[in-house]
N, C-alpha and C. Protein backbone atom coordinates (compact mmCIF):
# COMPACT_ATOMS: atom_id res chain seq x y z
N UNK A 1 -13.50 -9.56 7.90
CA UNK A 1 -12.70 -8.74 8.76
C UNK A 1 -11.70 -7.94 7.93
N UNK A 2 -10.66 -8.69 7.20
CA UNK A 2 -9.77 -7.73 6.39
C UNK A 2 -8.87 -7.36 7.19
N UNK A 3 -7.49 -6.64 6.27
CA UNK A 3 -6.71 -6.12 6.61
C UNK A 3 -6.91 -4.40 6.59
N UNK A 4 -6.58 -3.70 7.51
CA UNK A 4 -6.56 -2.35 7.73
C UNK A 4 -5.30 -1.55 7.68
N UNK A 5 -5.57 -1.01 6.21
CA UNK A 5 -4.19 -0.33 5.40
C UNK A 5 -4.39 0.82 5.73
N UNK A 6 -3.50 2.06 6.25
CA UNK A 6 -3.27 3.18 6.40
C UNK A 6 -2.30 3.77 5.49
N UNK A 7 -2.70 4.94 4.44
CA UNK A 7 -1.71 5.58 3.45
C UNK A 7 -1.24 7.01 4.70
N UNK A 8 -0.27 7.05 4.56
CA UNK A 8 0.43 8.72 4.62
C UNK A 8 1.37 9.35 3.66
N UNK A 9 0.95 10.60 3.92
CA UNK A 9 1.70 11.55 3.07
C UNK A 9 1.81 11.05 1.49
N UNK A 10 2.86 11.30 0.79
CA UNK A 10 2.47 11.18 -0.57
C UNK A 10 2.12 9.60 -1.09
N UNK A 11 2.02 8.76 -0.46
CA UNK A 11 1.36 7.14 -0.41
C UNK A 11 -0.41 7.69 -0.61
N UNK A 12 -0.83 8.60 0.53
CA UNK A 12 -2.20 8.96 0.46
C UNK A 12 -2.59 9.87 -0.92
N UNK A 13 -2.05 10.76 -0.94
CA UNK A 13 -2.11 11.67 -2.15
C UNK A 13 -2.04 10.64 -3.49
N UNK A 14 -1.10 9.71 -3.47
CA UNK A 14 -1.23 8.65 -4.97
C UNK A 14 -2.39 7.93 -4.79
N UNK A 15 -2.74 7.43 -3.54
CA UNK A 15 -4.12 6.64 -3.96
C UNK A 15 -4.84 7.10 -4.26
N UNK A 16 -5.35 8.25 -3.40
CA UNK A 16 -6.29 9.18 -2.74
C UNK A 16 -7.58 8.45 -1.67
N UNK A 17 -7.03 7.58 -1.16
CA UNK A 17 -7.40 7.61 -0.03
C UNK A 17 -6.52 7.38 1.45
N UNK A 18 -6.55 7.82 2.54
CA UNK A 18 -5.99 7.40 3.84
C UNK A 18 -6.35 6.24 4.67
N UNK A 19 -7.30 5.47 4.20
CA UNK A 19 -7.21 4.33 5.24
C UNK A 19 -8.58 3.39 4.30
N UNK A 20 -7.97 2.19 4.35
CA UNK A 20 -9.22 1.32 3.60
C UNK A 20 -8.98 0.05 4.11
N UNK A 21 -10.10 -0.79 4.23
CA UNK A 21 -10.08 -2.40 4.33
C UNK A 21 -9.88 -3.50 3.62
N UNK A 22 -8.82 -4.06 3.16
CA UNK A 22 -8.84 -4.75 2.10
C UNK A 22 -8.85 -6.58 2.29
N UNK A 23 -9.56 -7.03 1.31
CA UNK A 23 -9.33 -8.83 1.31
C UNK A 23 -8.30 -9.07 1.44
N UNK A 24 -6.80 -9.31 2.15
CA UNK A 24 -5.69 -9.53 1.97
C UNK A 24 -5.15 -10.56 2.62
N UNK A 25 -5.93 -11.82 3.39
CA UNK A 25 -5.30 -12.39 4.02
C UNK A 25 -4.55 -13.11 3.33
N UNK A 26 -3.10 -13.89 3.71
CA UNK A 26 -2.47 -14.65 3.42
C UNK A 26 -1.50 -13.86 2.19
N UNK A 27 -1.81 -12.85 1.86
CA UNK A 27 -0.98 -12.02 0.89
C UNK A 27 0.22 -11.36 1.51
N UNK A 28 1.28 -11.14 0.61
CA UNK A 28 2.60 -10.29 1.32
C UNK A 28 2.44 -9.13 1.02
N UNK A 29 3.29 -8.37 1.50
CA UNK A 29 2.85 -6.30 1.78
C UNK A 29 2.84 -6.65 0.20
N UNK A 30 4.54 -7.00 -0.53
CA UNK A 30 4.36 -6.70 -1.89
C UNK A 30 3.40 -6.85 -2.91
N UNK A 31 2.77 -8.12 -2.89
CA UNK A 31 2.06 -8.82 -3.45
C UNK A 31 0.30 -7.46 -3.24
N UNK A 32 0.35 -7.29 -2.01
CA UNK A 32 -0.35 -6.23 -2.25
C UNK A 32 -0.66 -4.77 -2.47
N UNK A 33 0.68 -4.32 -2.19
CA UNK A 33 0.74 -2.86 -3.10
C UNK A 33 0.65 -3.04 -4.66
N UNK A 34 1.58 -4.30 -4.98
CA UNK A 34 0.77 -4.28 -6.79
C UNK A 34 -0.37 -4.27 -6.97
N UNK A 35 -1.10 -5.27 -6.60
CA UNK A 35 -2.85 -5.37 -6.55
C UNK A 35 -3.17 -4.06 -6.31
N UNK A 36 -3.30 -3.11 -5.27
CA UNK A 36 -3.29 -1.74 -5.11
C UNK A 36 -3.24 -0.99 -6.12
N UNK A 37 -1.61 -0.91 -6.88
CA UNK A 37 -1.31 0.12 -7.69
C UNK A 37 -2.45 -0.07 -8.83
N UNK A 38 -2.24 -1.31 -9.10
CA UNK A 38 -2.50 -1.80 -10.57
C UNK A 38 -4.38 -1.20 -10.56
N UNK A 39 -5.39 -1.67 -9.42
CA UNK A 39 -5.98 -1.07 -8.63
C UNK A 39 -6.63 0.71 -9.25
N UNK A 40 -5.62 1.33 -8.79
CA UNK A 40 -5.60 2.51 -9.06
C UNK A 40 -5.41 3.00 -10.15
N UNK A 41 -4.44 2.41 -10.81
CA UNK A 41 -4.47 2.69 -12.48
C UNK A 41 -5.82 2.44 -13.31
N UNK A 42 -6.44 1.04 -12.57
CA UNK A 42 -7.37 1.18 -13.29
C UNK A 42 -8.69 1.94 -13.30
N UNK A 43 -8.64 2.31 -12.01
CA UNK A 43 -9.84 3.48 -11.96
C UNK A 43 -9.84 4.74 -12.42
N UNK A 44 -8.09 5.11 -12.55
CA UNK A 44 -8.19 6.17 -12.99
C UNK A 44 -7.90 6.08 -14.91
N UNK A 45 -7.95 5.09 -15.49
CA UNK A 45 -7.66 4.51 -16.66
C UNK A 45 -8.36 3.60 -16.80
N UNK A 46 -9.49 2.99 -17.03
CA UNK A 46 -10.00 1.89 -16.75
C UNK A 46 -9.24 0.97 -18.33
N UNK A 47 -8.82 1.13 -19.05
CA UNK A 47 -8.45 0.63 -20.21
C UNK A 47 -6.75 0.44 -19.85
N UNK A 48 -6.00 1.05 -19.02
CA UNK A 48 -4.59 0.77 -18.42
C UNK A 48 -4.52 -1.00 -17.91
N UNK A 49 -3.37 -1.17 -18.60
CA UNK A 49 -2.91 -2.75 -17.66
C UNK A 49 -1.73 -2.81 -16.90
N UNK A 50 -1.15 -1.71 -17.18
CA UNK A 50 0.39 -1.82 -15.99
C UNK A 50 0.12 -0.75 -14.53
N UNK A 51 0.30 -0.46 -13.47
CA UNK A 51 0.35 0.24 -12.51
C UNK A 51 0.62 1.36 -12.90
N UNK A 52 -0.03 2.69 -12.58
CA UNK A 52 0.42 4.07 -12.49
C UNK A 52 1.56 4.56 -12.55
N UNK A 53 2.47 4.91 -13.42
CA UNK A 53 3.92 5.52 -12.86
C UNK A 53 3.61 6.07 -11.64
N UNK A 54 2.67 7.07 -11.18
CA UNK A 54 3.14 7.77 -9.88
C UNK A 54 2.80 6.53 -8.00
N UNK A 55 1.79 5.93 -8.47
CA UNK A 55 1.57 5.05 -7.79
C UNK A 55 2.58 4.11 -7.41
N UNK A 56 2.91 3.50 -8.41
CA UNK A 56 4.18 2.33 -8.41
C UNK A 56 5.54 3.35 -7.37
N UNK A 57 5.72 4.25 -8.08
CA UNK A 57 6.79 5.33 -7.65
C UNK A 57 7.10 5.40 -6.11
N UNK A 58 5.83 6.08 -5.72
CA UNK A 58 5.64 6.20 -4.40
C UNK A 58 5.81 5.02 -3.09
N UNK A 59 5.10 3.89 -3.91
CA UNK A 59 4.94 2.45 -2.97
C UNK A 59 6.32 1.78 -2.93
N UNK A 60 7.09 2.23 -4.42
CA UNK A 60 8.17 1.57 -4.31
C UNK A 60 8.95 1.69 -3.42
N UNK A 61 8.91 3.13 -2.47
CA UNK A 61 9.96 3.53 -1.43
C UNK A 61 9.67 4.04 -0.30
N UNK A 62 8.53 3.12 -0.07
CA UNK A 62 7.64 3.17 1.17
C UNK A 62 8.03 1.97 2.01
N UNK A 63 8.05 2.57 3.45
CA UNK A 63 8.70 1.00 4.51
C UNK A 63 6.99 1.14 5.44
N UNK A 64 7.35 0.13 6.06
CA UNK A 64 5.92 0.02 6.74
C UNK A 64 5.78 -0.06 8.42
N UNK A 65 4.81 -0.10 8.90
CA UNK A 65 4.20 -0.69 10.25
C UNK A 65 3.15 -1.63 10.23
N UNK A 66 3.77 -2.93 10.35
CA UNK A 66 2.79 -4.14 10.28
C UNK A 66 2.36 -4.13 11.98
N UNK A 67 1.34 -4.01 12.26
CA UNK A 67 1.07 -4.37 13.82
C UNK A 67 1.90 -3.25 14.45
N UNK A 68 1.99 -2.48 13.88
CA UNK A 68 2.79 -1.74 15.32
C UNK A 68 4.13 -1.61 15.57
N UNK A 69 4.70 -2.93 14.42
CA UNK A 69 6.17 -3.03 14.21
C UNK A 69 6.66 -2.42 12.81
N UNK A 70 7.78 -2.12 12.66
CA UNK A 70 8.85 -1.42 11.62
C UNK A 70 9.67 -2.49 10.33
N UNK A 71 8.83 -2.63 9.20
CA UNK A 71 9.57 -3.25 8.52
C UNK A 71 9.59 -2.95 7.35
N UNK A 72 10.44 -3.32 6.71
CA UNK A 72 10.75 -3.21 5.24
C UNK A 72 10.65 -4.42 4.65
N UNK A 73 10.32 -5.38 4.92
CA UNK A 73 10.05 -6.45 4.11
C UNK A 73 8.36 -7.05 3.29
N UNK A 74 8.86 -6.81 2.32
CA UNK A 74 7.67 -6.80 1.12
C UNK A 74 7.03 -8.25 1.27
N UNK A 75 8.08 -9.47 1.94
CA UNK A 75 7.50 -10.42 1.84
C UNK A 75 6.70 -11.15 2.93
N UNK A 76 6.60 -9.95 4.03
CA UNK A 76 5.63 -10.11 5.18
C UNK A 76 4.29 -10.52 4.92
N UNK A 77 3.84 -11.63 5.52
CA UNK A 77 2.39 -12.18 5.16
C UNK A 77 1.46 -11.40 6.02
N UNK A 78 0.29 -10.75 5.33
CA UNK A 78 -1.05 -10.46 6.05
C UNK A 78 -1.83 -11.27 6.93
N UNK A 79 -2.31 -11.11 7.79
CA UNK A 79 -3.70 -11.91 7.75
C UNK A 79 -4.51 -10.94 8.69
N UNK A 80 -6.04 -11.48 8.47
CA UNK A 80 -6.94 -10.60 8.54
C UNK A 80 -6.76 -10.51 10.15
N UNK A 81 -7.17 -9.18 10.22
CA UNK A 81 -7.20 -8.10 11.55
C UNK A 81 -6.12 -7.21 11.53
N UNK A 82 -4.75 -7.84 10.65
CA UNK A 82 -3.60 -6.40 10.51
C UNK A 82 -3.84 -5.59 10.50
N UNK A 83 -2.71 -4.89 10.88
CA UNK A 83 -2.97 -3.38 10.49
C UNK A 83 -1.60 -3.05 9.51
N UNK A 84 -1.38 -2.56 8.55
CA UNK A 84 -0.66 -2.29 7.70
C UNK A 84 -0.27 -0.50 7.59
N UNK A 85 0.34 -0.21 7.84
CA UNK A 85 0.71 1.73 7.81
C UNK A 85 1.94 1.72 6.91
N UNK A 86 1.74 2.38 5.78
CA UNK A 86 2.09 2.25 4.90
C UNK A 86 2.81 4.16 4.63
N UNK A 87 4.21 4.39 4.69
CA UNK A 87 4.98 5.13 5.29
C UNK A 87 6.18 5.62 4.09
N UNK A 88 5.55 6.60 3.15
CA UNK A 88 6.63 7.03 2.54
C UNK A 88 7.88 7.63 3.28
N UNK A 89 9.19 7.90 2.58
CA UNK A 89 9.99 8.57 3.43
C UNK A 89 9.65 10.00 3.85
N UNK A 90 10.18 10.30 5.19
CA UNK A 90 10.16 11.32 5.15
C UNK A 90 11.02 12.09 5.57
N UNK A 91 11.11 13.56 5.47
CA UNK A 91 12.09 14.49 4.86
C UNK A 91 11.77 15.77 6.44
N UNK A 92 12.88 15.93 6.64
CA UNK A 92 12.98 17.09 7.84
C UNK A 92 13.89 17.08 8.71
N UNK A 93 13.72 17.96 10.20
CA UNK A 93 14.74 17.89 10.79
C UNK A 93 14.85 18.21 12.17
């Protein structure tokens, strides 16, 4: 089943993708945006071992929607069927 992660705005542009399924049960948001970043660095580096500067960047100041709810806490546990929306800031008025 998996967890169902949604990127927006510049969160999507660093991965480059908008929505994926990931193994994440029992993991916290944080615990899995590293896996993520680190993730991404390596596809786009396959010889890289630390996370992307722009990746890391972006996730670092991203708050979320677990289920539908509003949080900022990194140490929120997954489990499979979530939904995770993953929400850089945003800017306007």
């Amino acid at each position: 089943m998996g967890v169902t992660v949604r990127y927006f705005a510049a969160a999507k542009a660093a991965l480059g993708v908008g929505e994926e399924t990931l193994d994440a049960d029992g993991q916290s948001i944080g615990a899995l945006l590293i896996q993520r970043a680190t993730d991404a660095a390596a596809a786009a580096d396959p010889a890289a071992t630390s996370p992307g500067a722009d990746v890391t960047a972006v996730l670092a100041r991203c708050s979320f929607l677990h289920n539908g709810h509003a949080t900022t806490d990194r140490a929120t546990e997954l489990a499979d069927g979530d939904t995770l929306d993953v929400l850089p800031p945003f800017a306007g008025g």
